[in-house]
PDB file of N, CA and C in Angstrom:
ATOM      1  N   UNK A   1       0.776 -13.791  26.114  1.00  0.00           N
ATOM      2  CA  UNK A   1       0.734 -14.089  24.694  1.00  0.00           C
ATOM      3  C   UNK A   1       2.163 -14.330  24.212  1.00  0.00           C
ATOM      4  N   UNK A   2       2.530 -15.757  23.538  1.00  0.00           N
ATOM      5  CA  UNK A   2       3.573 -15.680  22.841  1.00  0.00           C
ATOM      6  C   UNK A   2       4.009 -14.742  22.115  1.00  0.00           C
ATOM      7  N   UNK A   3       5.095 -14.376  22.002  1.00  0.00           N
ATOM      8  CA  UNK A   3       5.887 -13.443  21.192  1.00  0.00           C
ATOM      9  C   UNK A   3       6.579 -14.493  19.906  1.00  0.00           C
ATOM     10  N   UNK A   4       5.631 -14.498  18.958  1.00  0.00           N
ATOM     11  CA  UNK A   4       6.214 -15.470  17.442  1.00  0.00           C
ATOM     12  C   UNK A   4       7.534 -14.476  16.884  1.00  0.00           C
ATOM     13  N   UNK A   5       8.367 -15.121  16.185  1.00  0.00           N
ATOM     14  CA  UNK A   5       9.356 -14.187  15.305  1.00  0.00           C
ATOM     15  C   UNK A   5       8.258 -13.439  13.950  1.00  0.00           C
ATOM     16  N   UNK A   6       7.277 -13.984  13.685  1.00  0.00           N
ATOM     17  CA  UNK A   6       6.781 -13.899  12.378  1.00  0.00           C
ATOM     18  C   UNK A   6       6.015 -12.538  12.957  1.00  0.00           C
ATOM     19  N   UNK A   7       5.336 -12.233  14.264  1.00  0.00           N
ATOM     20  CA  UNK A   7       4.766 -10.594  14.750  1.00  0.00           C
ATOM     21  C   UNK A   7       5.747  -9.780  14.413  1.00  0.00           C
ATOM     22  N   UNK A   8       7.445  -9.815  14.501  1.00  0.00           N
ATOM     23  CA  UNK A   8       7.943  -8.406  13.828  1.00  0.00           C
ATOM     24  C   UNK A   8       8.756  -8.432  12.646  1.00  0.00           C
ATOM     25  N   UNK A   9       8.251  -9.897  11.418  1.00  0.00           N
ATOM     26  CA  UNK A   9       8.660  -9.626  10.350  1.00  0.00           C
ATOM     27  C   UNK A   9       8.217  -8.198   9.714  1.00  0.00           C
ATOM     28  N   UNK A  10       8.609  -7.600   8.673  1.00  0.00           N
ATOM     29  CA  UNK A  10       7.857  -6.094   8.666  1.00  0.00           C
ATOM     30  C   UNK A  10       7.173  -6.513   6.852  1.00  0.00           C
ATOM     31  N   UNK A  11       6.526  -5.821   7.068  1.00  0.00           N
ATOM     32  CA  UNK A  11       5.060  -5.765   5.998  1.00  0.00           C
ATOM     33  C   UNK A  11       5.703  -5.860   4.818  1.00  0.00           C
ATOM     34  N   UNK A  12       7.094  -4.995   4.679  1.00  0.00           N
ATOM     35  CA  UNK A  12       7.477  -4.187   3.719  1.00  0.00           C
ATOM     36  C   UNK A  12       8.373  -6.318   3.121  1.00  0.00           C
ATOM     37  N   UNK A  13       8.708  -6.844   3.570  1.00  0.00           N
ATOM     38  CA  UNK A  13       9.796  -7.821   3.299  1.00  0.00           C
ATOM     39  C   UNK A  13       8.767  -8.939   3.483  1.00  0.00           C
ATOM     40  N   UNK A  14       7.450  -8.846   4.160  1.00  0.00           N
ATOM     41  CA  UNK A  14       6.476  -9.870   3.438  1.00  0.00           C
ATOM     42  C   UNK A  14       5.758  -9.882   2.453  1.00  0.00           C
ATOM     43  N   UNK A  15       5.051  -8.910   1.990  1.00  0.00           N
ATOM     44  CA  UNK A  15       4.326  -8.532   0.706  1.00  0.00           C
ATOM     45  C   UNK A  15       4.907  -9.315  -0.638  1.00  0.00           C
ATOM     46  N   UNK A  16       6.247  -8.379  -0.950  1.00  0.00           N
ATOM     47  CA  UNK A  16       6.790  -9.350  -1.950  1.00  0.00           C
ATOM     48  C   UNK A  16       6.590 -10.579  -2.455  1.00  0.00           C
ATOM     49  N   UNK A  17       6.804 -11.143  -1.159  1.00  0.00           N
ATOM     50  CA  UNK A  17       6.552 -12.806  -1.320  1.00  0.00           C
ATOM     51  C   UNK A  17       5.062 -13.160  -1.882  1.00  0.00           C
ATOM     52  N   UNK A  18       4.617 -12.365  -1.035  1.00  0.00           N
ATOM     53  CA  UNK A  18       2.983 -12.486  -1.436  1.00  0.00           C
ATOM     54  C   UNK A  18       2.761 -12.847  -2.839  1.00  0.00           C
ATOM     55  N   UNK A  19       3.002 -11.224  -3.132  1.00  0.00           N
ATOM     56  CA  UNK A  19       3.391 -11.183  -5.060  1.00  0.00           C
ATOM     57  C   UNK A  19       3.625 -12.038  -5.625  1.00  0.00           C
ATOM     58  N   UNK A  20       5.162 -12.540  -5.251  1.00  0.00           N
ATOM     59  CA  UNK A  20       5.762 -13.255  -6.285  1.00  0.00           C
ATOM     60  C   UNK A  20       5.237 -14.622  -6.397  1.00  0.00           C
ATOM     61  N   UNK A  21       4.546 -15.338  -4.937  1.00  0.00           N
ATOM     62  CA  UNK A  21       3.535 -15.858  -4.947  1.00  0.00           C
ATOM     63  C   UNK A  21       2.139 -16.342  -6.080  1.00  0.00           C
ATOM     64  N   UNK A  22       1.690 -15.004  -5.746  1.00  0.00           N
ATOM     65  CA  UNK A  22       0.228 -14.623  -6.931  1.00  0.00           C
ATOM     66  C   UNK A  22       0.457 -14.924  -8.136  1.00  0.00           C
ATOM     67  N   UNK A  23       1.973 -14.325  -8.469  1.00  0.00           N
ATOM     68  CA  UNK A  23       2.483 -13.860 -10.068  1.00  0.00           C
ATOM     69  C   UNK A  23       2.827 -15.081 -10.803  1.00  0.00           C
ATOM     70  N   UNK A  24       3.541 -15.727  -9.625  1.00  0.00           N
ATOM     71  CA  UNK A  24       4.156 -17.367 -10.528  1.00  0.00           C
ATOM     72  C   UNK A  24       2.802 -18.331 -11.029  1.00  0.00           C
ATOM     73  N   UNK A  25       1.773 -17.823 -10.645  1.00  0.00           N
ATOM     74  CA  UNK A  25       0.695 -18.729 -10.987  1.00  0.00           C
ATOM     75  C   UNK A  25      -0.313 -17.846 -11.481  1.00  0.00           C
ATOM     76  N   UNK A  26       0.277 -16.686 -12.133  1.00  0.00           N
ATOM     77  CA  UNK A  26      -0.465 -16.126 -12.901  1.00  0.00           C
ATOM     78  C   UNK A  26      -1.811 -15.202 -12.736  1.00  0.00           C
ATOM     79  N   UNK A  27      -1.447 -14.791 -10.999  1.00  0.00           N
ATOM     80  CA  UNK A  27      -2.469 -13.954 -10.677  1.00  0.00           C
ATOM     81  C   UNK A  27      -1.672 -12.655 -10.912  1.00  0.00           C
ATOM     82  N   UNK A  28      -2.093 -11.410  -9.948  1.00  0.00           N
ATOM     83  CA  UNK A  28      -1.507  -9.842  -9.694  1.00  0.00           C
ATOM     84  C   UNK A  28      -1.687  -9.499  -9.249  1.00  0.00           C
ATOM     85  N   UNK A  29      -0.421  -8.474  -8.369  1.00  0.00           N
ATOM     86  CA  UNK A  29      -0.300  -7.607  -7.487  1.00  0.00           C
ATOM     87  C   UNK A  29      -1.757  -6.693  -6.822  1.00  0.00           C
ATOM     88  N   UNK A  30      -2.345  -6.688  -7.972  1.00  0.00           N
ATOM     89  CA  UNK A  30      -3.410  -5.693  -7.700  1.00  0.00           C
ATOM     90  C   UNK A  30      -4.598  -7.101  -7.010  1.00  0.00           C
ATOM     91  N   UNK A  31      -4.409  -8.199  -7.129  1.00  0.00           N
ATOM     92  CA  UNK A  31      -4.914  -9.053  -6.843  1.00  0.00           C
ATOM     93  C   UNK A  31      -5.086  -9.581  -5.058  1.00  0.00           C
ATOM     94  N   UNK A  32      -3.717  -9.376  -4.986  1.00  0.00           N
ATOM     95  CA  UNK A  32      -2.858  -9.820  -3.710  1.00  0.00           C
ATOM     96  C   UNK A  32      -3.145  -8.081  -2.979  1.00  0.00           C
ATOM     97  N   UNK A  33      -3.241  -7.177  -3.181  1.00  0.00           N
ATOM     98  CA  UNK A  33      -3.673  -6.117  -2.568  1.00  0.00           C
ATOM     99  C   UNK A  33      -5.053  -5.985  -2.349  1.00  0.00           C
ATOM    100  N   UNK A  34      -5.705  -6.225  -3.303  1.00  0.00           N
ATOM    101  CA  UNK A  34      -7.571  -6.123  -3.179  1.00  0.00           C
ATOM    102  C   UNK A  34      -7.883  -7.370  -1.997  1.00  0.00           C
ATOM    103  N   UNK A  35      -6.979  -8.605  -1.797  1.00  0.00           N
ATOM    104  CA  UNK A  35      -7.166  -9.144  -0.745  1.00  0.00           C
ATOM    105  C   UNK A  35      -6.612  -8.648   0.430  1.00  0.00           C
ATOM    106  N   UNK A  36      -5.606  -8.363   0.809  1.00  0.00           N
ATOM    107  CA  UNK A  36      -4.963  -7.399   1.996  1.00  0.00           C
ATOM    108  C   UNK A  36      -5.897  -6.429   2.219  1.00  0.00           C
ATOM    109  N   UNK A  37      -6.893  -5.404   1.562  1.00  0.00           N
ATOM    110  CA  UNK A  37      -7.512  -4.448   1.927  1.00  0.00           C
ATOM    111  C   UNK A  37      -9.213  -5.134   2.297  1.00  0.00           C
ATOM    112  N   UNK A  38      -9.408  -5.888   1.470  1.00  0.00           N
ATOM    113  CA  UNK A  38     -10.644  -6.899   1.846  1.00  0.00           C
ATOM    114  C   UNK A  38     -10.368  -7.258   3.588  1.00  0.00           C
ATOM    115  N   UNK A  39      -9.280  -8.286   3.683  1.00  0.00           N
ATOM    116  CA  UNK A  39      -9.220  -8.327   5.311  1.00  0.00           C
ATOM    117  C   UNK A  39      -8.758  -7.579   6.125  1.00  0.00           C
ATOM    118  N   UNK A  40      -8.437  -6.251   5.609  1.00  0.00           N
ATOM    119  CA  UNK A  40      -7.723  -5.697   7.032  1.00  0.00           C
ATOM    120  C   UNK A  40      -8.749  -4.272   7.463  1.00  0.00           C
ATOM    121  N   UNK A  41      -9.261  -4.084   6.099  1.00  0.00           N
ATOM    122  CA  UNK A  41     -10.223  -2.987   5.957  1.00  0.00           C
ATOM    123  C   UNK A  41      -9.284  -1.422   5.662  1.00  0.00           C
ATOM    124  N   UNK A  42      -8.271  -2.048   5.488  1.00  0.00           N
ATOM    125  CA  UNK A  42      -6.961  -0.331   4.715  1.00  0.00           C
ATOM    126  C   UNK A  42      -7.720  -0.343   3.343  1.00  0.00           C
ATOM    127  N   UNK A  43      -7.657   1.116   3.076  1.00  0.00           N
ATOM    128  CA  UNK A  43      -7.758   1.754   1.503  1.00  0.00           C
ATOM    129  C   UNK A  43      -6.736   1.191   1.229  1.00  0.00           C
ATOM    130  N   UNK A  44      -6.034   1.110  -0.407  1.00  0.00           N
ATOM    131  CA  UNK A  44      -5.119   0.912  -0.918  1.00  0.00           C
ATOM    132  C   UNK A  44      -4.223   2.150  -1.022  1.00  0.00           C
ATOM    133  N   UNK A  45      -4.585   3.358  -0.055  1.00  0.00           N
ATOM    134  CA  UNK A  45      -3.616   4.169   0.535  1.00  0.00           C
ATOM    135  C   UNK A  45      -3.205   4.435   1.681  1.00  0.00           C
ATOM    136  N   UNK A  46      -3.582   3.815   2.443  1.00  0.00           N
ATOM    137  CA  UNK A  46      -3.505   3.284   3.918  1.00  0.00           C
ATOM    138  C   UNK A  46      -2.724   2.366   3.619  1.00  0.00           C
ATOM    139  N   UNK A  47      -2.786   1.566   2.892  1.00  0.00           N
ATOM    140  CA  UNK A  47      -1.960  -0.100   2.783  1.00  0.00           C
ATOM    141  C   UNK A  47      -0.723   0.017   2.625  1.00  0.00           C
ATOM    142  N   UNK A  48      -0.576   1.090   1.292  1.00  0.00           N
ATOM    143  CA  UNK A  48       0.729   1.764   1.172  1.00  0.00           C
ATOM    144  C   UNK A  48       1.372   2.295   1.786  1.00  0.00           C
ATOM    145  N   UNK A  49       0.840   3.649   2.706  1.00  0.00           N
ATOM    146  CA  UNK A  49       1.379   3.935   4.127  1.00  0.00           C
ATOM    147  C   UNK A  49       2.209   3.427   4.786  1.00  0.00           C
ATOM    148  N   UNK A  50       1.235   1.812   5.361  1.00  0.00           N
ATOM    149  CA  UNK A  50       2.213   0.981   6.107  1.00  0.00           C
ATOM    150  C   UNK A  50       3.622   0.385   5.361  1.00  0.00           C
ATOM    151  N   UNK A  51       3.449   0.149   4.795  1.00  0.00           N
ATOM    152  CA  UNK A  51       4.914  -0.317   3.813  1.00  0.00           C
ATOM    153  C   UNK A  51       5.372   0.166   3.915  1.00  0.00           C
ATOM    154  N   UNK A  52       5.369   2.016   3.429  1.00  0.00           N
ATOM    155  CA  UNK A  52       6.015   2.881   3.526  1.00  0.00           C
ATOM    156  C   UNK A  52       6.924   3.097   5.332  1.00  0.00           C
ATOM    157  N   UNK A  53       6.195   2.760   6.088  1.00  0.00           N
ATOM    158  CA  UNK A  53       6.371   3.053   7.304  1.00  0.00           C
ATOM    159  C   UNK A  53       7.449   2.099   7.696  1.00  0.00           C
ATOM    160  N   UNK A  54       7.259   1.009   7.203  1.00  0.00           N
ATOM    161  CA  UNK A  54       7.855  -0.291   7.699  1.00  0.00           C
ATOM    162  C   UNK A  54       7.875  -0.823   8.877  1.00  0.00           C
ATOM    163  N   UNK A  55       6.203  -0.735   8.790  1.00  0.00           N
ATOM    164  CA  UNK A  55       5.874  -1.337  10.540  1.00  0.00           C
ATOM    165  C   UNK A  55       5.332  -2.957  10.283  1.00  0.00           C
ATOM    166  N   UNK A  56       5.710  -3.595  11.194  1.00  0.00           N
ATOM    167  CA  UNK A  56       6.101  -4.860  11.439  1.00  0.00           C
ATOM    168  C   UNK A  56       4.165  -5.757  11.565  1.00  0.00           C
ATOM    169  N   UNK A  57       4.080  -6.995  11.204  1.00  0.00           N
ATOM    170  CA  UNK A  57       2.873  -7.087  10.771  1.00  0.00           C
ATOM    171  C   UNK A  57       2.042  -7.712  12.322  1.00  0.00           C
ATOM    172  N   UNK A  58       2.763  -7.240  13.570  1.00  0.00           N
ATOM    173  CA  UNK A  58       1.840  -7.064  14.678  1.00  0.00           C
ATOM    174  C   UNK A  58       1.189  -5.514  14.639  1.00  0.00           C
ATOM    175  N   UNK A  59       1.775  -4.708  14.337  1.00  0.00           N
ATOM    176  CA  UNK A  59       1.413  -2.892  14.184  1.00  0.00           C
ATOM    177  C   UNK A  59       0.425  -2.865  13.059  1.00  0.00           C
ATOM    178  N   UNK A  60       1.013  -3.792  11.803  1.00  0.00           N
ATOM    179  CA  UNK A  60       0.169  -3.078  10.677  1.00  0.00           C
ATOM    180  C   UNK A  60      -1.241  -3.876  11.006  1.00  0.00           C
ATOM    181  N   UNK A  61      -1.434  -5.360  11.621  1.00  0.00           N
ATOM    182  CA  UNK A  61      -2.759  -5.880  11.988  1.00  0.00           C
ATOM    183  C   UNK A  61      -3.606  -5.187  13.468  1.00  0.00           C
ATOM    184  N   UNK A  62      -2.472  -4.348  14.181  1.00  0.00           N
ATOM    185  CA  UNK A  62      -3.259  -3.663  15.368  1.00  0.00           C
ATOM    186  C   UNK A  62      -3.366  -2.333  14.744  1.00  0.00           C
ATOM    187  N   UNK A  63      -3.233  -1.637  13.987  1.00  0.00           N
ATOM    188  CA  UNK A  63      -3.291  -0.184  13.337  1.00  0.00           C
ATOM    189  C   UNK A  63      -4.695  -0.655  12.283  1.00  0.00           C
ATOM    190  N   UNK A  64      -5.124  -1.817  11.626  1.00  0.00           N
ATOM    191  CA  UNK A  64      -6.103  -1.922  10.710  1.00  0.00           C
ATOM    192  C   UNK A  64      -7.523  -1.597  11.385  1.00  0.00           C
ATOM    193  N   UNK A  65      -7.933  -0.878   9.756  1.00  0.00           N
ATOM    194  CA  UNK A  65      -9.527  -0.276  10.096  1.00  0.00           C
ATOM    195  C   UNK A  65     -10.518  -1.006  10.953  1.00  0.00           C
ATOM    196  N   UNK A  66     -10.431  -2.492  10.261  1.00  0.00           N
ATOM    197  CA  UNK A  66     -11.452  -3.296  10.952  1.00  0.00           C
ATOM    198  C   UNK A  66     -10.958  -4.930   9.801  1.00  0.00           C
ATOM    199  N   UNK A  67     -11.276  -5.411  11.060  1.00  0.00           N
ATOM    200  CA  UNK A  67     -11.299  -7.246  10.335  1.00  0.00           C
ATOM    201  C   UNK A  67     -12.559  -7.652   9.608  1.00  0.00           C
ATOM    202  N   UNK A  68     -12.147  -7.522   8.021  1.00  0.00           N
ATOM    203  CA  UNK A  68     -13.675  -7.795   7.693  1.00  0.00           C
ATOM    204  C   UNK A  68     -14.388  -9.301   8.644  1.00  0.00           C
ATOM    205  N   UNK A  69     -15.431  -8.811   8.632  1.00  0.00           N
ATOM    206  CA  UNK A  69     -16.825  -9.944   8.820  1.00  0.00           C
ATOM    207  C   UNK A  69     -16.812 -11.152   8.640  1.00  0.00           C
ATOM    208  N   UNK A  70     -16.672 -11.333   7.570  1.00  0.00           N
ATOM    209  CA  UNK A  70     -16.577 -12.674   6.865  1.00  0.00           C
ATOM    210  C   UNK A  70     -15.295 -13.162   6.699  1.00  0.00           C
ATOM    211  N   UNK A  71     -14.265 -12.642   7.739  1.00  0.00           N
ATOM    212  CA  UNK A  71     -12.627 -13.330   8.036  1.00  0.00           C
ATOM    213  C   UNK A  71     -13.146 -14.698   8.710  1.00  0.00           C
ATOM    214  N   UNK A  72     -14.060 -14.632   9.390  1.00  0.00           N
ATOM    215  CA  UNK A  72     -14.505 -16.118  10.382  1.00  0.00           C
ATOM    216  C   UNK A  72     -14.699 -17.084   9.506  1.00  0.00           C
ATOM    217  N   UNK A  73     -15.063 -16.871   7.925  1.00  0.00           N
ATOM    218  CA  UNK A  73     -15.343 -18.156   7.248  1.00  0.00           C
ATOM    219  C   UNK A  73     -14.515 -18.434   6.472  1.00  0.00           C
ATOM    220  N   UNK A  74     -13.346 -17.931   6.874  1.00  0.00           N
ATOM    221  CA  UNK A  74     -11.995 -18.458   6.487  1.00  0.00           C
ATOM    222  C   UNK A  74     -11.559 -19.761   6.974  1.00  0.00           C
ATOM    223  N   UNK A  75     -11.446 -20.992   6.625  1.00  0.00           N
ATOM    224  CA  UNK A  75     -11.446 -22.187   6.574  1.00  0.00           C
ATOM    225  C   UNK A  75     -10.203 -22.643   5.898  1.00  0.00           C
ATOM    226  N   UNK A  76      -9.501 -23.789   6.420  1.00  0.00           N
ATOM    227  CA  UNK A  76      -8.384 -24.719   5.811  1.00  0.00           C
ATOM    228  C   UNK A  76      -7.098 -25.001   6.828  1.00  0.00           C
ATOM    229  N   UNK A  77      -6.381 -25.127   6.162  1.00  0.00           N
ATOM    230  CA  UNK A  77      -5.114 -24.962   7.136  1.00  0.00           C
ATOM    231  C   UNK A  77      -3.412 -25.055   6.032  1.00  0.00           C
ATOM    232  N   UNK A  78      -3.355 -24.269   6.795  1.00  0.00           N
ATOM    233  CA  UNK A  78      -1.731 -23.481   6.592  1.00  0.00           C
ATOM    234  C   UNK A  78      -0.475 -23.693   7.119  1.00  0.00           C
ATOM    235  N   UNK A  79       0.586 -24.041   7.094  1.00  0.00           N
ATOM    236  CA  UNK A  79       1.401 -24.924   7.718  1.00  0.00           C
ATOM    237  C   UNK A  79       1.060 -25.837   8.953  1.00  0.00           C
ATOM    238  N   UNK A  80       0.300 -26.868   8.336  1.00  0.00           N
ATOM    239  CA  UNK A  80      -0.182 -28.194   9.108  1.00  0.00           C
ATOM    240  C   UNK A  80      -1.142 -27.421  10.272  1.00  0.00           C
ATOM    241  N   UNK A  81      -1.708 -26.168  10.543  1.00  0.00           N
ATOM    242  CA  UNK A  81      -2.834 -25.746  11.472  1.00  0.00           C
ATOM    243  C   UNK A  81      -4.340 -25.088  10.538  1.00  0.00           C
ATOM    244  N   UNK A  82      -5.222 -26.198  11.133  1.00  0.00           N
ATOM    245  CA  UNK A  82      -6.284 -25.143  10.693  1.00  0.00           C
ATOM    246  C   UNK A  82      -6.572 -23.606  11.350  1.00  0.00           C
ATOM    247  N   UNK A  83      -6.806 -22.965  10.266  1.00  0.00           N
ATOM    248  CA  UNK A  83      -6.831 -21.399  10.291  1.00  0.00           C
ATOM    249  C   UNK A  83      -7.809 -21.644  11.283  1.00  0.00           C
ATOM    250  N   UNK A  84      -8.947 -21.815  11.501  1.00  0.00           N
ATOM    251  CA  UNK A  84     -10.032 -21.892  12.700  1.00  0.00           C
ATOM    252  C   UNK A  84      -9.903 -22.350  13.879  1.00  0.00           C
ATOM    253  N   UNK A  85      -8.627 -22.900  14.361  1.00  0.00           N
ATOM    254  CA  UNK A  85      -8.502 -23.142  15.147  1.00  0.00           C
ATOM    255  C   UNK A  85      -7.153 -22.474  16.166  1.00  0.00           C
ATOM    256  N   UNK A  86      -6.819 -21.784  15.166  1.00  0.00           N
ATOM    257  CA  UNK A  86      -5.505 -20.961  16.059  1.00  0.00           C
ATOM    258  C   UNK A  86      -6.326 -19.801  17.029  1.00  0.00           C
ATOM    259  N   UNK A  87      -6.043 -20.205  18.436  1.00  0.00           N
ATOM    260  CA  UNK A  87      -5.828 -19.131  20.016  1.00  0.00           C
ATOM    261  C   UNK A  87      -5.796 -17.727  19.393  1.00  0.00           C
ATOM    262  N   UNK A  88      -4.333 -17.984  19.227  1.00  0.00           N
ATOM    263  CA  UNK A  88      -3.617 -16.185  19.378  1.00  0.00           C
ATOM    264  C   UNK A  88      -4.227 -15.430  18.353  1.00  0.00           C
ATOM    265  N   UNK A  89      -4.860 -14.311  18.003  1.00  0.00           N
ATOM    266  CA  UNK A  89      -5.888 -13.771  17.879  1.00  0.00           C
ATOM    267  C   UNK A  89      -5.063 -13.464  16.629  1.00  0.00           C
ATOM    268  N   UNK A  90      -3.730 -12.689  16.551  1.00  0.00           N
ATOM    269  CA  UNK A  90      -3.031 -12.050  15.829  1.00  0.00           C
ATOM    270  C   UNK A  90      -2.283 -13.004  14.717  1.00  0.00           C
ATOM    271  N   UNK A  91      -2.137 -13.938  15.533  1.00  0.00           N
ATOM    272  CA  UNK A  91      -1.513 -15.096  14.535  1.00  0.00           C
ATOM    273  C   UNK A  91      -2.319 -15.683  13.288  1.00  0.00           C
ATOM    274  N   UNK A  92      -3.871 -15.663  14.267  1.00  0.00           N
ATOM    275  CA  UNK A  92      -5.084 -16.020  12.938  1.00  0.00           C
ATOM    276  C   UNK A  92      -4.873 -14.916  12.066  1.00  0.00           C
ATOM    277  N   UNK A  93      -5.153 -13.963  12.172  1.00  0.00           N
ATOM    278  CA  UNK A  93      -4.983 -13.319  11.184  1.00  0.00           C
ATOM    279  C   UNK A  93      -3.706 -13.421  10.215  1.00  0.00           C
ATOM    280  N   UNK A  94      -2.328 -13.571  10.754  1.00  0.00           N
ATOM    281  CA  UNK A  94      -1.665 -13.734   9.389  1.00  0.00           C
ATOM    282  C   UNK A  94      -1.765 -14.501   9.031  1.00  0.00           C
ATOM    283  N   UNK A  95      -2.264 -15.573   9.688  1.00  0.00           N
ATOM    284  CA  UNK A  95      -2.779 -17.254   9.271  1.00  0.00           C
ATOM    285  C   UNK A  95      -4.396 -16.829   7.563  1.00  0.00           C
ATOM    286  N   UNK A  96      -4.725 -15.820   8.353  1.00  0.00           N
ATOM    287  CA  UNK A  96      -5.993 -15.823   7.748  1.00  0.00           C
ATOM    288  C   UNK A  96      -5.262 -15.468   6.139  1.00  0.00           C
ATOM    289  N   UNK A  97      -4.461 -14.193   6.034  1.00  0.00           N
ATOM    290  CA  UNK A  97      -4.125 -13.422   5.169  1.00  0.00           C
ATOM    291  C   UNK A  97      -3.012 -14.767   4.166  1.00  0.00           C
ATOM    292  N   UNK A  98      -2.566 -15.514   5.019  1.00  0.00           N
ATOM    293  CA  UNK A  98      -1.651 -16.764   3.826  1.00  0.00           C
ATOM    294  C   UNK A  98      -2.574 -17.715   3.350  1.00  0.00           C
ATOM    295  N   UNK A  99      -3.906 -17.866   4.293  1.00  0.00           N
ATOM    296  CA  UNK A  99      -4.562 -18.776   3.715  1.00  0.00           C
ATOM    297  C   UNK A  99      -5.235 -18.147   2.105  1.00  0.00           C
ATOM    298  N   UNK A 100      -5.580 -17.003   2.156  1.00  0.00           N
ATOM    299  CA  UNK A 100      -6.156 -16.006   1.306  1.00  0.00           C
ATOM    300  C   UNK A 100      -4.915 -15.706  -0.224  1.00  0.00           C
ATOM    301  N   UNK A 101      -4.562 -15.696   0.004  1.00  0.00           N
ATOM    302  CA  UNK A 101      -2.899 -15.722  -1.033  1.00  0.00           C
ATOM    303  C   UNK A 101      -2.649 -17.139  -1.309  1.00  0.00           C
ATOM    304  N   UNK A 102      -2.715 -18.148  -0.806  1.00  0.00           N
ATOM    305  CA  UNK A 102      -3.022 -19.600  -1.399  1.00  0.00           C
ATOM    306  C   UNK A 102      -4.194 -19.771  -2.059  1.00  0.00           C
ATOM    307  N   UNK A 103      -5.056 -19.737  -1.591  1.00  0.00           N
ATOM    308  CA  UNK A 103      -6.471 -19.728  -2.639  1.00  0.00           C
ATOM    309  C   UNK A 103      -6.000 -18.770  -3.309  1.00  0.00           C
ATOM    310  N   UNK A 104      -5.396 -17.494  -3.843  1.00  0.00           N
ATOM    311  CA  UNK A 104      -5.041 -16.879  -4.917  1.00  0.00           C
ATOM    312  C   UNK A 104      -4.221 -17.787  -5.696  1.00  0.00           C
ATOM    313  N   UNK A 105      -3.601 -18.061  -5.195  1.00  0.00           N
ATOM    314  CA  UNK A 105      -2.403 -18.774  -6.318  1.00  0.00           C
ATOM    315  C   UNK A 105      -2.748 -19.948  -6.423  1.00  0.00           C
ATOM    316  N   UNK A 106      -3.682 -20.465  -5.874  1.00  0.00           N
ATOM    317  CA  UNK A 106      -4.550 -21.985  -6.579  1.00  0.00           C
ATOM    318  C   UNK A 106      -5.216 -22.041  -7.350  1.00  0.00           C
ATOM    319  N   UNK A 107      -5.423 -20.736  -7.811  1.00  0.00           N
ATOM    320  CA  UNK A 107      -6.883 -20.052  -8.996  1.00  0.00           C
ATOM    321  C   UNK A 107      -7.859 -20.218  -8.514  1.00  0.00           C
ATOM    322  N   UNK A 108      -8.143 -19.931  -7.708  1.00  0.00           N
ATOM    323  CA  UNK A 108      -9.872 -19.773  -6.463  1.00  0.00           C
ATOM    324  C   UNK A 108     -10.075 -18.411  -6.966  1.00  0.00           C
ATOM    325  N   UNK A 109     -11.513 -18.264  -7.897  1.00  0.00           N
ATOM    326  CA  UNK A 109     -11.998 -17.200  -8.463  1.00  0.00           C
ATOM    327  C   UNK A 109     -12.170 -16.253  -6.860  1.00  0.00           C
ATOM    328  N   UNK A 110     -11.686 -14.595  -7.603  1.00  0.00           N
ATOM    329  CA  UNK A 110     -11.832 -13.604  -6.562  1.00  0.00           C
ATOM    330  C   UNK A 110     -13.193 -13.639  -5.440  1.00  0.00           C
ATOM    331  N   UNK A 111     -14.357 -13.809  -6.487  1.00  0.00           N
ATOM    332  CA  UNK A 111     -15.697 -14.004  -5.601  1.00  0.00           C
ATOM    333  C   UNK A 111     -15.468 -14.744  -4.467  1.00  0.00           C
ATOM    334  N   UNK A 112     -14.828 -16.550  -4.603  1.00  0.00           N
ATOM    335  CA  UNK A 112     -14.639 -17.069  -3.247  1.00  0.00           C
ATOM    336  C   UNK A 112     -13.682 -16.517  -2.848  1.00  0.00           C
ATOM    337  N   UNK A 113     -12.649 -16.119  -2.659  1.00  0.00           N
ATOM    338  CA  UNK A 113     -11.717 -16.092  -1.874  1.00  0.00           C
ATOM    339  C   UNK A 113     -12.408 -14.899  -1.308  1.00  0.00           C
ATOM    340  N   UNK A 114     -12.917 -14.276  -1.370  1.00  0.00           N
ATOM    341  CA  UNK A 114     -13.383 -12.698  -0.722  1.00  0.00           C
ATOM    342  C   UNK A 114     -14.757 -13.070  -0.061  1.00  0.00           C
ATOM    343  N   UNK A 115     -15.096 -14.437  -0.017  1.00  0.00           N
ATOM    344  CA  UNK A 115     -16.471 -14.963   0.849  1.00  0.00           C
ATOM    345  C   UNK A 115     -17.585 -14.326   0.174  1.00  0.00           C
ATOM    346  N   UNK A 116     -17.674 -13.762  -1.171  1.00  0.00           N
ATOM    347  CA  UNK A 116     -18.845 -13.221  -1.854  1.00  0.00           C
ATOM    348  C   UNK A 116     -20.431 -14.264  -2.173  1.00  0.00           C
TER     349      UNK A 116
END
């Protein structure tokens, strides 16, 4: 398995972005977290934990409860790759989690973006 630079960016110095992400287009934090805990299956004290920990987002996606279910009907693509079609198991997933934070900040009501 490739070793990407982006497996030991750490949680704590990606999130932010996330945010500031959500925020410039008028979503919220609490927004951009209810999706992080939707796909990774962390409480929003578990989630915190990891931040706190500052473990790197290969640990914090191999330490998660469970990949929700309905991560598979995650659809599109994210720097020029469709999310459905990326191999590396780990990569989909942060693939999954930017695609999910774009539909936030595109104004994609919570129901879709959470596959409801």
């Amino acid at each position: 398995m490739p070793n990407h630079r982006v497996f030991a960016m750490r949680l704590a110095d990606v999130y932010p972005l996330y945010v500031q992400k959500a925020e410039r287009r008028n979503r919220t934090k609490e927004e951009v977290d209810q999706i992080i805990c939707w796909l990774t299956g962390y409480s929003p004290a578990g989630f915190r934990k990891q931040i706190e920990q500052g473990n790197d987002l290969q640990t914090f996606f191999a330490q998660a409860p469970a990949l929700n279910p309905k991560s598979s009907l995650i659809r599109g693509v994210v720097c020029g790759v469709r999310v459905e079609e990326i191999e590396d198991p780990l990569m989909q997933k942060i693939r999954y989690l930017d695609k999910l934070v774009d539909e936030l900040a595109r104004g994609k009501p919570m129901e879709k973006i959470l596959r409801q």
